[in-house]
N, C-alpha and C. Protein backbone atom coordinates (compact mmCIF):
# COMPACT_ATOMS: atom_id res chain seq x y z
N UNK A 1 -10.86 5.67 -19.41
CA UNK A 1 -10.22 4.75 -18.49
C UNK A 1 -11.23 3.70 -18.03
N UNK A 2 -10.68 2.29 -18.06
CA UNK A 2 -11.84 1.39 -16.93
C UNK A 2 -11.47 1.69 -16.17
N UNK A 3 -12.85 0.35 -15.66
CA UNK A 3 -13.04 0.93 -14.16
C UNK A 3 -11.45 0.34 -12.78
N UNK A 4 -10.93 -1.10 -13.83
CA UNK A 4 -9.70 -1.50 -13.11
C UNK A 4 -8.65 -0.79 -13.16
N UNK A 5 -8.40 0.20 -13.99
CA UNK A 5 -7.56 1.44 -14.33
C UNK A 5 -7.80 2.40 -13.19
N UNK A 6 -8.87 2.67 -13.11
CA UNK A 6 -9.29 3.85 -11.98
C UNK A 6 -8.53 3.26 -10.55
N UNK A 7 -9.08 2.23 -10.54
CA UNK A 7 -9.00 1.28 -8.90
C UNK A 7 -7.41 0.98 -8.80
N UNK A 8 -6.59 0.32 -9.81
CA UNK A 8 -5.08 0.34 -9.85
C UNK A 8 -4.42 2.14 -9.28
N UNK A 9 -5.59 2.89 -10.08
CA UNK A 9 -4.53 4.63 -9.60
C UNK A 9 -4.99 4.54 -8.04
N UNK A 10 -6.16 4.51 -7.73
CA UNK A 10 -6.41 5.16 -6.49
C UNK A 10 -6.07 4.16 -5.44
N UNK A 11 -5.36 2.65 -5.45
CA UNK A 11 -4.83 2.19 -4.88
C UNK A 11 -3.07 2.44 -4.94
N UNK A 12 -2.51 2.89 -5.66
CA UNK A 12 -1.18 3.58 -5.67
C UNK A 12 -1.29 4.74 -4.79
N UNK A 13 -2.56 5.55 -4.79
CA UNK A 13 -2.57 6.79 -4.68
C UNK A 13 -2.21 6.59 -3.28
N UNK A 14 -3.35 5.74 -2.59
CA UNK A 14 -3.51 4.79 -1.23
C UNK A 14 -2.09 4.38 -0.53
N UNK A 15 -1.48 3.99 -1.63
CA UNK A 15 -0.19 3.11 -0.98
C UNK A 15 0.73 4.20 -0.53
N UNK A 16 0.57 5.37 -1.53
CA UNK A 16 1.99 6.99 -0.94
C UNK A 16 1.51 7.16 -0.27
N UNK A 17 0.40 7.48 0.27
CA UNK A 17 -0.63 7.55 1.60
C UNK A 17 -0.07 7.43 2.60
N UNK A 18 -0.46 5.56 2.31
CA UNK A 18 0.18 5.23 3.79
C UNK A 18 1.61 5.11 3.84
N UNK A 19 2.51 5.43 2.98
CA UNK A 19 3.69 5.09 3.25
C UNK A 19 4.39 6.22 3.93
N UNK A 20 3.33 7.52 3.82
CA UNK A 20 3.69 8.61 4.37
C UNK A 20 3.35 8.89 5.79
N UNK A 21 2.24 7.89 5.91
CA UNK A 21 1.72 7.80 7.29
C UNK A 21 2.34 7.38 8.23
N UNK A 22 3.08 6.04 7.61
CA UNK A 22 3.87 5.44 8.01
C UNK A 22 5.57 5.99 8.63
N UNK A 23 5.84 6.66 7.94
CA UNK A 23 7.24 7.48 7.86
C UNK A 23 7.09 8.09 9.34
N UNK A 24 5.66 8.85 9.10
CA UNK A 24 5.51 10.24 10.32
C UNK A 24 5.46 9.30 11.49
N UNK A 25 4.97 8.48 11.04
CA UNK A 25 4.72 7.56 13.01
C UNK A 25 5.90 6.71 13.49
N UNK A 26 6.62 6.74 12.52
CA UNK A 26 7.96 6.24 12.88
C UNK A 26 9.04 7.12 13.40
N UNK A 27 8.68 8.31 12.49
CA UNK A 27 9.51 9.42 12.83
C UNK A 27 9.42 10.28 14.09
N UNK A 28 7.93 10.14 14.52
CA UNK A 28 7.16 11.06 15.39
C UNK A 28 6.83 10.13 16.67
N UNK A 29 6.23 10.19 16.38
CA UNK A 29 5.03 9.34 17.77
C UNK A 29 5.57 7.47 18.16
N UNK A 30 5.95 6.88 17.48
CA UNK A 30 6.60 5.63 17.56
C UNK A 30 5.42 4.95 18.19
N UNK A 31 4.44 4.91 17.86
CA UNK A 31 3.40 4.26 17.81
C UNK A 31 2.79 2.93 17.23
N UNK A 32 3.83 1.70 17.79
CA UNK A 32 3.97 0.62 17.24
C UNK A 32 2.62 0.23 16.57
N UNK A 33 1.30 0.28 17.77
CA UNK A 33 0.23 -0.23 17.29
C UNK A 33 -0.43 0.79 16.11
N UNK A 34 -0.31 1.79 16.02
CA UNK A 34 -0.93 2.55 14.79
C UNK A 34 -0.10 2.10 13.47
N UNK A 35 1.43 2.14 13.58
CA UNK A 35 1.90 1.80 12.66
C UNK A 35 1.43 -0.04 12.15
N UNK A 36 1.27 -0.65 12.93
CA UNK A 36 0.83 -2.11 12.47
C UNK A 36 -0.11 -1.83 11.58
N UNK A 37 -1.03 -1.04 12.19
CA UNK A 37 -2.43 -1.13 11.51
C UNK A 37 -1.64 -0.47 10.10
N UNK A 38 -1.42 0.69 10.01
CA UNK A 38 -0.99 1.09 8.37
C UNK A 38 -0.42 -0.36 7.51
N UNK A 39 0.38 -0.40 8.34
CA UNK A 39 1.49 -1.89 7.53
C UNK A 39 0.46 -3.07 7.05
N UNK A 40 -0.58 -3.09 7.62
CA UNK A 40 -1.62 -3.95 8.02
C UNK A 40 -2.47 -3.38 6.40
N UNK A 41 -3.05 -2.44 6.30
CA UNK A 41 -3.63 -1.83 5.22
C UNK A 41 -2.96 -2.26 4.39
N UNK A 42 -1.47 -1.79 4.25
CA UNK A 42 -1.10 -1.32 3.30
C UNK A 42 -0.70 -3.00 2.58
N UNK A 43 -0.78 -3.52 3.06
CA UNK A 43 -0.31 -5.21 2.61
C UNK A 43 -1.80 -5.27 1.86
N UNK A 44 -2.87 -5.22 2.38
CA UNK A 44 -4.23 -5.52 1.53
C UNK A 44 -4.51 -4.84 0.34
N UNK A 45 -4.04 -3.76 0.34
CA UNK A 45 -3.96 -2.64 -1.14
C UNK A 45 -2.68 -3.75 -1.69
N UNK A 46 -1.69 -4.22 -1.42
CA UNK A 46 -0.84 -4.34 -2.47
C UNK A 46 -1.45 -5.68 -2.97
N UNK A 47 -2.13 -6.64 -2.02
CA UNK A 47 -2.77 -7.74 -2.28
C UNK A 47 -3.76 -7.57 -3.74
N UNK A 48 -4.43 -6.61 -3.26
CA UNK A 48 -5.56 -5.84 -4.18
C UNK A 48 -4.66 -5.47 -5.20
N UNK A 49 -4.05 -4.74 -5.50
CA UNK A 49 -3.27 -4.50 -6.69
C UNK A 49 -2.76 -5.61 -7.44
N UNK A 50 -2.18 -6.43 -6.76
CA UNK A 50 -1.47 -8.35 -7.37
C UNK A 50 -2.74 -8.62 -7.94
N UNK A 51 -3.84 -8.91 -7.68
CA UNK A 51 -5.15 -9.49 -8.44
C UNK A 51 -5.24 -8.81 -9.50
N UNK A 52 -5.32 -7.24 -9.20
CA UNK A 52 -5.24 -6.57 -10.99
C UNK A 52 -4.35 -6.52 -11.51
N UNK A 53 -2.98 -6.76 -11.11
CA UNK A 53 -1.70 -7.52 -12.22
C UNK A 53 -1.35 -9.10 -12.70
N UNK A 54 -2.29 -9.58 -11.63
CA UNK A 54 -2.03 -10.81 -12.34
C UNK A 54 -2.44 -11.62 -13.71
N UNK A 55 -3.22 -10.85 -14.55
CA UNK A 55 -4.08 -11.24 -15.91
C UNK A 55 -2.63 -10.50 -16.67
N UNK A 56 -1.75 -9.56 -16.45
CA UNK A 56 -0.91 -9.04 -17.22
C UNK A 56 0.33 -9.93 -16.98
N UNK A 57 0.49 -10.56 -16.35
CA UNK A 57 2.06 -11.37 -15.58
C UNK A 57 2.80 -10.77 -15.65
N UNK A 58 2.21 -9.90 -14.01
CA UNK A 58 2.74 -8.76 -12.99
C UNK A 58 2.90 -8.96 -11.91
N UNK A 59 4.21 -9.14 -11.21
CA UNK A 59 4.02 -9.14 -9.85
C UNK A 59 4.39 -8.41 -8.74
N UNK A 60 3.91 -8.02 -8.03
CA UNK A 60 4.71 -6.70 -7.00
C UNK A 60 5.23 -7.26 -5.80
N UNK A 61 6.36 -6.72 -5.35
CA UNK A 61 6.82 -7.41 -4.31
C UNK A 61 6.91 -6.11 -3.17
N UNK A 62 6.59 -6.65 -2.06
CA UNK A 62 6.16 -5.53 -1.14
C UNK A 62 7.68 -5.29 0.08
N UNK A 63 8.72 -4.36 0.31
CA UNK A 63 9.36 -4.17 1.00
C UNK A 63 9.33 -3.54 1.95
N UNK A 64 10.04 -3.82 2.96
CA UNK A 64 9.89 -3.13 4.57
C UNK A 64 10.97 -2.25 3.91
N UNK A 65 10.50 -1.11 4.74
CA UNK A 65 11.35 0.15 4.63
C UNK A 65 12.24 0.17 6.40
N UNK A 66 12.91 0.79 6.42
CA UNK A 66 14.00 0.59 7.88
C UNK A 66 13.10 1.57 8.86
C-alpha cells in the first residue's frame, strides 16, 4: 500500500469515529459546543480526503445528518 492509501483508510477510519462521537452527543449529553468541535474535525478530514481524490476526479460531498 502507499503511503496516500494508508492516510485515505485512516482518515475514513477517523470519519466513523467521529460520526459516532457525534451521534452519542446528540443522543446523550446535547453538548452543542463539543459537538461543533467534532463537526469542526470532521469537515477537515473530509477536506483532507478531497485533496487525495482530487488527482482521480473524485469528489465527496459532506452531509448533515438530523
Amino acid at each position: 500500500m502507499s503511503t496516500r492509501q494508508i492516510r485515505i483508510a485512516e482518515l475514513i477510519g477517523n470519519l466513523e469515529k467521529l460520526a459516532q462521537l457525534i451521534d452519542l452527543h446528540k443522543q446523550t449529553t446535547r453538548n452543542a459546543s463539543m459537538i461543533k468541535q467534532y463537526e469542526f474535525k470532521r469537515k477537515e478530514f473530509v477536506d483532507e480526503l478531497q485533496g487525495h481524490f482530487k488527482p482521480l476526479c473524485l469528489r465527496l460531498e459532506l452531509t448533515e445528518t438530523a
